[in-house]
C-alpha atoms as a PDB file:
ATOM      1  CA  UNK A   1      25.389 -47.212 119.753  1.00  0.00           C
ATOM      2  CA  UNK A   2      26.169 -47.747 123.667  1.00  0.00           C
ATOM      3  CA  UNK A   3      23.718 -50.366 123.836  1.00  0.00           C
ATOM      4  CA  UNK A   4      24.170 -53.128 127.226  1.00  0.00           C
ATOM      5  CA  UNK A   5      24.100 -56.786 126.528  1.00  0.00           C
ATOM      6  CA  UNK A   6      20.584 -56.622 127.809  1.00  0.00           C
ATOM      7  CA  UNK A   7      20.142 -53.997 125.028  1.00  0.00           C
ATOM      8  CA  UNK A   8      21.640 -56.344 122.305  1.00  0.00           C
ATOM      9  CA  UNK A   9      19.867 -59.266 123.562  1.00  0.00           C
ATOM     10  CA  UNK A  10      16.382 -57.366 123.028  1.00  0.00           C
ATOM     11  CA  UNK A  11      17.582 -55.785 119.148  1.00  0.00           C
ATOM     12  CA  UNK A  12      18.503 -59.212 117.985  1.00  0.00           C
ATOM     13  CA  UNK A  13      15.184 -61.223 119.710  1.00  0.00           C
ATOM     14  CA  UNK A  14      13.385 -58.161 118.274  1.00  0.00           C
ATOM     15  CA  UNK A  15      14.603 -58.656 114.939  1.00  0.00           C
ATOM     16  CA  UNK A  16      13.703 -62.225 115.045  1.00  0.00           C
ATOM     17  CA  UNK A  17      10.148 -60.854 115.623  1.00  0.00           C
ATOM     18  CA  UNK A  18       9.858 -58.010 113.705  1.00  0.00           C
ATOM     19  CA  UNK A  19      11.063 -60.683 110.254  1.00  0.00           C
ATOM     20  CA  UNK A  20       8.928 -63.440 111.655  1.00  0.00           C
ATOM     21  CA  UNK A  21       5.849 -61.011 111.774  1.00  0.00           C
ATOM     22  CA  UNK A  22       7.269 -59.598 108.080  1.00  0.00           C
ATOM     23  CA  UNK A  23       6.974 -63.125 106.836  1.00  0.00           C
ATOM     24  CA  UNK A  24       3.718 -63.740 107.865  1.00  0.00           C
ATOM     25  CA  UNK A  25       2.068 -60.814 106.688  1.00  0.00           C
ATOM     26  CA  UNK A  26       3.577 -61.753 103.140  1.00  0.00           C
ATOM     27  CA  UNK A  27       2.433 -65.553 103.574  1.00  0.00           C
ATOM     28  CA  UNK A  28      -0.973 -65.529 105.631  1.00  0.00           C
ATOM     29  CA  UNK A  29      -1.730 -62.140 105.090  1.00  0.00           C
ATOM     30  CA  UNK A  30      -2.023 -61.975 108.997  1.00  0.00           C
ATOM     31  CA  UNK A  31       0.463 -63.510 111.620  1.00  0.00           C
ATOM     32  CA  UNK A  32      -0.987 -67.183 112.449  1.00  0.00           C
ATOM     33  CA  UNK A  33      -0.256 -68.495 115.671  1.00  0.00           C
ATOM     34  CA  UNK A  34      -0.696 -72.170 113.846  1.00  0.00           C
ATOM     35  CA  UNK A  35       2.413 -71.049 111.389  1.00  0.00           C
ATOM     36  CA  UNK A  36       6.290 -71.266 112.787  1.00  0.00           C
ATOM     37  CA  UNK A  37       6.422 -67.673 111.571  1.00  0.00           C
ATOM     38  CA  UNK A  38       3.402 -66.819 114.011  1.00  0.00           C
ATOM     39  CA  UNK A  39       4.887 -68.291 116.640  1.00  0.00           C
ATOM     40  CA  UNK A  40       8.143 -67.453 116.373  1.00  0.00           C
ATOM     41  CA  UNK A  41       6.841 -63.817 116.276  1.00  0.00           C
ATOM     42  CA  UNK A  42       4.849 -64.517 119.672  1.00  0.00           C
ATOM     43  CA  UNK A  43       7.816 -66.095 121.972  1.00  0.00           C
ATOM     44  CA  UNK A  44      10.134 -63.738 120.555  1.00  0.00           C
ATOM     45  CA  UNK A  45       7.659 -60.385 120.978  1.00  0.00           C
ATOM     46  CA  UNK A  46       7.570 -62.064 124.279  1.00  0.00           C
ATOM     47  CA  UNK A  47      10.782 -62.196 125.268  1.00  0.00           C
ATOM     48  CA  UNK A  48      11.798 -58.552 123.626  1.00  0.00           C
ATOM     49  CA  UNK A  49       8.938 -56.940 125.473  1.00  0.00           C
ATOM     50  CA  UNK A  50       9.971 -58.389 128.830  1.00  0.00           C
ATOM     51  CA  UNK A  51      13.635 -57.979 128.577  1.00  0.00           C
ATOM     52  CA  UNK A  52      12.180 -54.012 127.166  1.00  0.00           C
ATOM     53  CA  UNK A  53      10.967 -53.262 130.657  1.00  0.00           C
ATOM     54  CA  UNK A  54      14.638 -53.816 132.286  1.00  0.00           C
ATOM     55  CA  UNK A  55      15.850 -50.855 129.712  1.00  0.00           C
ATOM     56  CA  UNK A  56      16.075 -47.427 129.678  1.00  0.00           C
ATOM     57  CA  UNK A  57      17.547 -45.046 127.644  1.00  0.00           C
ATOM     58  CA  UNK A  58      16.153 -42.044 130.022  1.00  0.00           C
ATOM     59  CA  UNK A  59      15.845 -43.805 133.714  1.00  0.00           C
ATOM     60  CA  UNK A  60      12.727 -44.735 134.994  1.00  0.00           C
ATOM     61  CA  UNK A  61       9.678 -45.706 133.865  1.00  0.00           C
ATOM     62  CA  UNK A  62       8.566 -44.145 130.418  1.00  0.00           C
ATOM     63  CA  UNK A  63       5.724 -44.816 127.139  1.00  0.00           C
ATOM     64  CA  UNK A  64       8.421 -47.687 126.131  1.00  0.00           C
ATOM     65  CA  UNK A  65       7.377 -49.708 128.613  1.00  0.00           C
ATOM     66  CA  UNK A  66       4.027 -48.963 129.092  1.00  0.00           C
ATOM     67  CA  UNK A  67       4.088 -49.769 125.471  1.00  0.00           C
ATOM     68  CA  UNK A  68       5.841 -53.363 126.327  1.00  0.00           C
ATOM     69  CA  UNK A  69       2.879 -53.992 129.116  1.00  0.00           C
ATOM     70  CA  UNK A  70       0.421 -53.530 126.254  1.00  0.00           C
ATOM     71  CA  UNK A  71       1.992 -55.741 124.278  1.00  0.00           C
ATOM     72  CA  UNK A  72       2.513 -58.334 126.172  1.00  0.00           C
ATOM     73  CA  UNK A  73      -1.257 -58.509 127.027  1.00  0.00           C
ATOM     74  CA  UNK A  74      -2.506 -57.907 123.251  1.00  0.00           C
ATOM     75  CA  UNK A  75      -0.139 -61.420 122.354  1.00  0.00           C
ATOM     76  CA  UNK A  76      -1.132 -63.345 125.364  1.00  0.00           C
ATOM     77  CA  UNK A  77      -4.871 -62.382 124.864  1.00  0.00           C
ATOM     78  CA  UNK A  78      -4.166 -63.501 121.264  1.00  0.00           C
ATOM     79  CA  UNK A  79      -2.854 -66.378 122.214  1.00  0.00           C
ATOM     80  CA  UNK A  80      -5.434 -67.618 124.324  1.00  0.00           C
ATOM     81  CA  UNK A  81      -8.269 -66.468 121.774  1.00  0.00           C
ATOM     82  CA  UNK A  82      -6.116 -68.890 119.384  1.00  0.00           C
ATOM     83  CA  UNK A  83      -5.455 -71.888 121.577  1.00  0.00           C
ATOM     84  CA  UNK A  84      -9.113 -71.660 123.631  1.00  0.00           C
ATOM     85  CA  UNK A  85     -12.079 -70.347 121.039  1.00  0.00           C
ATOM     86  CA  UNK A  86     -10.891 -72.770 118.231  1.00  0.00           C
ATOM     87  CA  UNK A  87     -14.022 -73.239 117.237  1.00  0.00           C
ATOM     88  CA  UNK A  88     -15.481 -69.985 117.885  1.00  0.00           C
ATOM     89  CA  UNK A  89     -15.035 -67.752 114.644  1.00  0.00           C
ATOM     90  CA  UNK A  90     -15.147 -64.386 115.679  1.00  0.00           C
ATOM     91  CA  UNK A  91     -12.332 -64.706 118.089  1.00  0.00           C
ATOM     92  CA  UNK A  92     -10.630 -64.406 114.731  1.00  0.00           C
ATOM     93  CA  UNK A  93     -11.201 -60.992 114.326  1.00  0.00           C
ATOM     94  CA  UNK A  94      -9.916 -59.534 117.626  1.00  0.00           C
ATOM     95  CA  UNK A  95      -7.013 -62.612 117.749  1.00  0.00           C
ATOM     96  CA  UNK A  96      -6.177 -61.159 114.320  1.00  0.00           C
ATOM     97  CA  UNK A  97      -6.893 -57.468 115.484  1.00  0.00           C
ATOM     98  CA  UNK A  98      -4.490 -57.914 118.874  1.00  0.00           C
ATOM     99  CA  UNK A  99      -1.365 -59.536 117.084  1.00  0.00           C
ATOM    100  CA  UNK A 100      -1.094 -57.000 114.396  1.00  0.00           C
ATOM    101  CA  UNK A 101      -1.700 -53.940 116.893  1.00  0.00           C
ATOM    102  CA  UNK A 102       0.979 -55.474 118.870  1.00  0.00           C
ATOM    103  CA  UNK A 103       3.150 -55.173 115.726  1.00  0.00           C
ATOM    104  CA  UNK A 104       2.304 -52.252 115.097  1.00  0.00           C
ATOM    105  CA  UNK A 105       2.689 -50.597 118.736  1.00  0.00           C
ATOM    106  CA  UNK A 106       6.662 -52.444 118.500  1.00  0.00           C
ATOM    107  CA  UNK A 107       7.231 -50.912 115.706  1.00  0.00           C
ATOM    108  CA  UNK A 108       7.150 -47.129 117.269  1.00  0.00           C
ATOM    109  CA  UNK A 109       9.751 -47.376 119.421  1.00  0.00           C
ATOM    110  CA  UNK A 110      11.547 -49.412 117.238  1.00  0.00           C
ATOM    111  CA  UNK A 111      11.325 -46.508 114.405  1.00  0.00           C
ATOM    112  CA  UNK A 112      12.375 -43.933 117.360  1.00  0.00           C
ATOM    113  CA  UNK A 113      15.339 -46.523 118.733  1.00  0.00           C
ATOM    114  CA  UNK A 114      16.408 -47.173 115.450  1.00  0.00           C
ATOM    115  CA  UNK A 115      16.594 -43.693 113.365  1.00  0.00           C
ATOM    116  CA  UNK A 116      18.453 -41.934 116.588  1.00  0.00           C
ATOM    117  CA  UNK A 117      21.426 -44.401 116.736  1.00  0.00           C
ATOM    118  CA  UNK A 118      21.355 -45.892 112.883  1.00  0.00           C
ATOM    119  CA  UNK A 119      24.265 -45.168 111.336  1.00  0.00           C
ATOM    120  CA  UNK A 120      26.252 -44.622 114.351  1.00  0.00           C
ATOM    121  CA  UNK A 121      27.796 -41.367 114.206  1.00  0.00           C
ATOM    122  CA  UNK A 122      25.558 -39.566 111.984  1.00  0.00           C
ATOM    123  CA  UNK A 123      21.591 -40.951 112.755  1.00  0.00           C
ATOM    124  CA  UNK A 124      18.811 -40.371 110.384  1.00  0.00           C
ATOM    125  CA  UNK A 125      17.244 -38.499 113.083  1.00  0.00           C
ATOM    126  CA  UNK A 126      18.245 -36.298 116.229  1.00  0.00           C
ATOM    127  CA  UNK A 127      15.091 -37.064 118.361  1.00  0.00           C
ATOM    128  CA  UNK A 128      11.396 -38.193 118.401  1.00  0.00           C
ATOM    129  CA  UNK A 129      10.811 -34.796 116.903  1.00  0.00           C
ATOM    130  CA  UNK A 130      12.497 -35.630 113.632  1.00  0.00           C
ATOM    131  CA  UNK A 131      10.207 -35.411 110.629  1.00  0.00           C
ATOM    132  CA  UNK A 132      11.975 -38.767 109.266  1.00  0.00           C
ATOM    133  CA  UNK A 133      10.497 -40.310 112.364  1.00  0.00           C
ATOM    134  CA  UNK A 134       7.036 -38.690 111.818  1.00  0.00           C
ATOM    135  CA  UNK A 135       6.634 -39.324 108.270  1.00  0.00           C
ATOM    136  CA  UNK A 136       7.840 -43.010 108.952  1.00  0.00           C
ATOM    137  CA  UNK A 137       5.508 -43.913 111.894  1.00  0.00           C
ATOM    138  CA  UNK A 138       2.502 -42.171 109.271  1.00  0.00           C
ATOM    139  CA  UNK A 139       3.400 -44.627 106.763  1.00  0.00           C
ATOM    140  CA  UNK A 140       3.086 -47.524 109.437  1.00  0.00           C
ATOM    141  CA  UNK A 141       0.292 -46.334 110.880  1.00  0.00           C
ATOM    142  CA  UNK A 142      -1.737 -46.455 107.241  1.00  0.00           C
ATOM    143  CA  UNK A 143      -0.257 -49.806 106.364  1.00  0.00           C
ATOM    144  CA  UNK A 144      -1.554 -50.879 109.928  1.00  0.00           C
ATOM    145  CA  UNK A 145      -4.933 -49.585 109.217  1.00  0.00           C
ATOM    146  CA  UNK A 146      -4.861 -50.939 105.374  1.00  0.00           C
ATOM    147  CA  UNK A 147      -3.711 -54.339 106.677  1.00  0.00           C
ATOM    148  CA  UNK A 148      -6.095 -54.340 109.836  1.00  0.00           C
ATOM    149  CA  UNK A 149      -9.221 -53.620 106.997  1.00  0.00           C
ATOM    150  CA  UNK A 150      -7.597 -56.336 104.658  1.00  0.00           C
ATOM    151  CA  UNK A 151      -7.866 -59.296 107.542  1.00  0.00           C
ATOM    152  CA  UNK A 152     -11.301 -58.132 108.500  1.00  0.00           C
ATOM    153  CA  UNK A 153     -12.551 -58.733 105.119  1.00  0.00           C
ATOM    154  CA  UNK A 154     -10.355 -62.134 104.439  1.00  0.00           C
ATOM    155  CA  UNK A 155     -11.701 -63.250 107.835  1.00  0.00           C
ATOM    156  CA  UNK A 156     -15.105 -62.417 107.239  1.00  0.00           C
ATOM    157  CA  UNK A 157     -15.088 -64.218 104.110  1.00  0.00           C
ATOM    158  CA  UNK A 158     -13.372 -67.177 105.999  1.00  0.00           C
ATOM    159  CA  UNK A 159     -16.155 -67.471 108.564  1.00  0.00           C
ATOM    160  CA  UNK A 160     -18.937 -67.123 105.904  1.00  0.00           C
ATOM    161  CA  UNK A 161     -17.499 -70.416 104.693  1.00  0.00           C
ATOM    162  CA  UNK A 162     -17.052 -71.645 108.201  1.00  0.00           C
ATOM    163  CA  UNK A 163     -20.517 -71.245 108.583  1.00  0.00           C
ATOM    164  CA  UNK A 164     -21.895 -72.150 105.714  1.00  0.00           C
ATOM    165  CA  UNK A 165     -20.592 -75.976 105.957  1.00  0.00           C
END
């Protein structure tokens, strides 16, 4: 895999954020920044999108880390919608909104990092260009959209409550 220890310290903070993230989409339905799971998922998408921008695969500057930039702003944002507009309900949309598009935007280099060196010797794919990459990040991007519709609706009912009280 030829990976540095920077490299290895990023997969395995990833992972922690990629299953923390998992976890709350099967709990909460979104990732909640008041659950462990939520904020596990923000330190650690933190931490893997800094440590992201001192790695590359190519040299130089590339989509990866403009990628980890916009990531690191969609959580922070997040975060700050979470922590400062408490009581202002439809921060919950776009706090919602910004955590899973940061997901979702890890998740496409992760798919490209993963299916060009997994299983070493003999990857699922050769390059970016692989249709096992394509069809993958298609399947991601629906489930992003499905989820992304399924938290405006539970969040819409949740401030119609909110409201109503």
């Amino acid at each position: 895999m030829g990976l540095s220890n920077l490299g290895i310290f990023h997969t395995a903070i990833g992972i922690v954020a990629i299953i923390a993230a998992l976890v709350a989409f099967v709990r909460y339905g979104k990732i909640d920044l008041s659950q462990l799971s939520g904020k596990i998922y923000f330190y650690c998408t933190l931490v893997t999108s800094a440590t992201a921008l001192g790695i590359s695969r190519h040299g130089g500057f590339n989509p990866g880390h403009v990628f980890s930039l916009l990531i690191i702003i969609l959580v922070t944002a997040a975060y700050f919608l979470h922590s400062r507009r408490k009581g202002n309900i439809n921060a919950r949309y776009f706090e919602n909104f910004f955590l899973s598009f940061s997901f979702f935007l890890s998740m496409l280099p992760t798919v490209n990092e993963t299916f060009t060196r997994i299983p070493a010797g003999h990857p699922l794919a050769k390059d970016i260009s692989d249709p096992v990459i394509g069809n993958t990040l298609l399947v991601i991007l629906i489930l992003f959209v499905a989820g992304s519709v399924y938290q405006f609706r539970k969040q819409r009912k949740i401030n119609k409550l909110a409201a109503g009280q």
